[in-house]
Protein backbone atom coordinates (compact mmCIF):
# COMPACT_ATOMS: atom_id res chain seq x y z
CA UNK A 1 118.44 34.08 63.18
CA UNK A 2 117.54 37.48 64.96
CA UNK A 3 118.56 38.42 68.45
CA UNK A 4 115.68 39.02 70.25
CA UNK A 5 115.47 39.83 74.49
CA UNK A 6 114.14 36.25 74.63
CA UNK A 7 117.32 34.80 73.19
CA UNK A 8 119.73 37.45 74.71
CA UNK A 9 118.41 37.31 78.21
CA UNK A 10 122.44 37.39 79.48
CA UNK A 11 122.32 41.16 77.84
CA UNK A 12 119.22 42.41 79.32
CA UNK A 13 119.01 43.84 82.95
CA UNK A 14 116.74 43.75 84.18
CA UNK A 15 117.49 45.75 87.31
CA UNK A 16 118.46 49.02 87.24
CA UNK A 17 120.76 51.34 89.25
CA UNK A 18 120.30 54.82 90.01
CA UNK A 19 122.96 57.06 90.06
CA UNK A 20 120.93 59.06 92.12
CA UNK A 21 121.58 58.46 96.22
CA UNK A 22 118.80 59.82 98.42
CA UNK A 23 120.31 61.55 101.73
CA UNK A 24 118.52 62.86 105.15
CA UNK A 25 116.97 66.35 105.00
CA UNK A 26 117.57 67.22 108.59
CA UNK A 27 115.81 70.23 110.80
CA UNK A 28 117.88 73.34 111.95
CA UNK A 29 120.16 72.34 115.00
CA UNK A 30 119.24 74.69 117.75
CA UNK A 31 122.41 75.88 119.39
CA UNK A 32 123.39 77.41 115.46
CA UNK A 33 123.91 81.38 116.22
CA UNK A 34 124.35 80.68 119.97
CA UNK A 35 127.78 80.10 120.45
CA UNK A 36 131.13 81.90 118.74
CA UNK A 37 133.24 79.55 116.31
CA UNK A 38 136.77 80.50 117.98
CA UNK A 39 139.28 79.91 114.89
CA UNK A 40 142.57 80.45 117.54
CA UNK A 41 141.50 77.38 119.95
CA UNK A 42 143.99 75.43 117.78
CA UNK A 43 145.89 73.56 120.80
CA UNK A 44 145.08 72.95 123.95
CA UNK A 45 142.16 71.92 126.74
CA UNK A 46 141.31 76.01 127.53
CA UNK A 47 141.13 79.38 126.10
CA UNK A 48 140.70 82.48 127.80
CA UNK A 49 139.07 85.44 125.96
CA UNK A 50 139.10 89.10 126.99
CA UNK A 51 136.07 91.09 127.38
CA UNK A 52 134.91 94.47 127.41
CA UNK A 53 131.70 95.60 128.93
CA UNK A 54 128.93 97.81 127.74
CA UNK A 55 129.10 101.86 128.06
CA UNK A 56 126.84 103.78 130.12
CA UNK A 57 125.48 107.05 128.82
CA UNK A 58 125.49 110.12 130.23
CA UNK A 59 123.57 113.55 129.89
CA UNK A 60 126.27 116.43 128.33
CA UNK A 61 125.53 119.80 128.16
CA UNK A 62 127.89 122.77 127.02
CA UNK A 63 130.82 123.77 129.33
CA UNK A 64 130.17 121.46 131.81
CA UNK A 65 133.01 118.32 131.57
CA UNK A 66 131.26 114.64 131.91
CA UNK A 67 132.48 111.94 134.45
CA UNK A 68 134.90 109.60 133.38
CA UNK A 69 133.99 105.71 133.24
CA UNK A 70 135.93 102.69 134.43
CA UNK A 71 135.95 100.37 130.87
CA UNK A 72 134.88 96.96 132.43
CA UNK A 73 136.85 94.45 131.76
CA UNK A 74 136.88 90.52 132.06
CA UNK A 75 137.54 86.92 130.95
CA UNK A 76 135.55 84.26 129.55
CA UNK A 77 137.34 80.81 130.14
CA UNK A 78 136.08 77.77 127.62
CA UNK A 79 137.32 74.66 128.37
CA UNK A 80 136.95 71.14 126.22
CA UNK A 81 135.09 69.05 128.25
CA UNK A 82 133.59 66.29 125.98
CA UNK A 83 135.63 64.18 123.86
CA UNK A 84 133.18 62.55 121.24
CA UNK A 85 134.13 60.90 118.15
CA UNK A 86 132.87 58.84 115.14
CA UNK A 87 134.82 56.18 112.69
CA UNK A 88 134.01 54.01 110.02
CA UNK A 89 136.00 52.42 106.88
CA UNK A 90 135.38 51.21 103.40
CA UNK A 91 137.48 47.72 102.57
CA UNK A 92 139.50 47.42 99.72
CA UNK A 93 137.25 45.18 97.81
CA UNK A 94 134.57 47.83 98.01
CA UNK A 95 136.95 50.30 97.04
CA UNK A 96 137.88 48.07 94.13
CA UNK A 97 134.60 46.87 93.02
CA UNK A 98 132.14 49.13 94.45
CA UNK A 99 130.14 52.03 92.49
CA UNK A 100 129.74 55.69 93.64
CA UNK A 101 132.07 54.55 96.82
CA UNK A 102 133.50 58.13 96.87
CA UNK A 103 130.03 59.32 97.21
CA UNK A 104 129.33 57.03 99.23
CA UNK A 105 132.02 58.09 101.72
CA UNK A 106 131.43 62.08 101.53
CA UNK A 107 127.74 61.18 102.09
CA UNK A 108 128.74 59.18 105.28
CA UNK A 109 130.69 62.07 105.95
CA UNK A 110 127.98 64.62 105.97
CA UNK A 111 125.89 62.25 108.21
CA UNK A 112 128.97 62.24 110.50
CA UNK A 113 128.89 65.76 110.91
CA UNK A 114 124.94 65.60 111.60
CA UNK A 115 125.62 63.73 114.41
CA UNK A 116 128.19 65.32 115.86
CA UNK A 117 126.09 68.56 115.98
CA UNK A 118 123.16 66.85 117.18
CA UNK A 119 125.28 66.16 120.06
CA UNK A 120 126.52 69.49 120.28
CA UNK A 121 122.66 70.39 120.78
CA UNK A 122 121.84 67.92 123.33
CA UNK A 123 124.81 69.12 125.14
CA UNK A 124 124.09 72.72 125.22
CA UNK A 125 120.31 71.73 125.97
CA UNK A 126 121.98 70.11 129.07
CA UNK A 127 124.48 72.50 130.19
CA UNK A 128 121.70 75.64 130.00
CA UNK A 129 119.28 73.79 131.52
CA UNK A 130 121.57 73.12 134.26
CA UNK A 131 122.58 76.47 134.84
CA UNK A 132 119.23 77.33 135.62
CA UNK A 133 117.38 77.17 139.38
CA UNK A 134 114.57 74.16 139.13
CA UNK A 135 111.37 75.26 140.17
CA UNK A 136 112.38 79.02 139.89
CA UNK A 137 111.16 81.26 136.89
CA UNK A 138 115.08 82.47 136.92
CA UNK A 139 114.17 86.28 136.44
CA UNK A 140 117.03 88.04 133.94
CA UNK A 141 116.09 91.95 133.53
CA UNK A 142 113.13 91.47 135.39
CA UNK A 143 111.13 88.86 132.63
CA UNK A 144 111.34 85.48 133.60
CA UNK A 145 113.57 82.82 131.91
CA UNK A 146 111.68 79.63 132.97
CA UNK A 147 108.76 79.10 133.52
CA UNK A 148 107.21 76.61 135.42
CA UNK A 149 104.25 73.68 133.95
């Protein structure tokens, strides 16, 4: 006797599994090249940061000595304000019996850090448009920073 599928049906799946997982393709986060990633905020709730100012030109011509500048100087104070955070877990059964769970868990990982900096963007969304006068085009350099609809 031959084994045919219709015989053998234990044997044949008849569902298949990708390997392949299909993951978010998410748009550019706004606030990306708008901050500074400070590397030596490594404890604490503030930094302060020294800053030096921008030189002002002057007109030199021979033997006659040019004025000397103040350097401006000054601090920019960040402070962690928001405290925002994101868990999950895999069980031990998974873990045991699951397939691609490590994939699984660096993909959740990556989704995690999508949300985190989608938050970072609302937040900076917030804290600029607060900073800003309602109902005033909020003129910087003489062009106008808002504008009002």
């Amino acid at each position: 006797m031959a084994q045919l599928t219709s015989n053998t049906t234990a044997f044949i799946e008849s569902q298949q599994y990708s390997q392949f997982i299909l993951d978010n393709l998410h748009d550019y986060l706004l606030p990306e090249g708008m901050y500074r990633d400070v590397t030596d905020f490594g404890s604490g709730t503030t930094l302060n940061i020294k800053t030096v100012g921008t030189v002002t030109l002057q007109d030199a011509a021979e033997d006659t000595p040019l004025n000397f500048t103040n350097i401006d100087t000054g601090t920019i104070t960040l402070a962690i304000t928001d405290y925002i955070g994101d868990a999950w877990k895999v069980s031990d059964d998974l873990r045991e019996d699951g397939s691609q769970v490590d994939t699984l868990m660096a993909m959740r990982a990556m989704e995690s850090t999508r949300a985190l900096g989608e938050n970072h963007e609302t937040r900076f969304m917030a804290v600029a448009n607060a900073g800003q006068t309602a109902a005033n085009l909020n003129v910087v350099n003489a062009r106008p920073h808002r504008f009002v609809g």
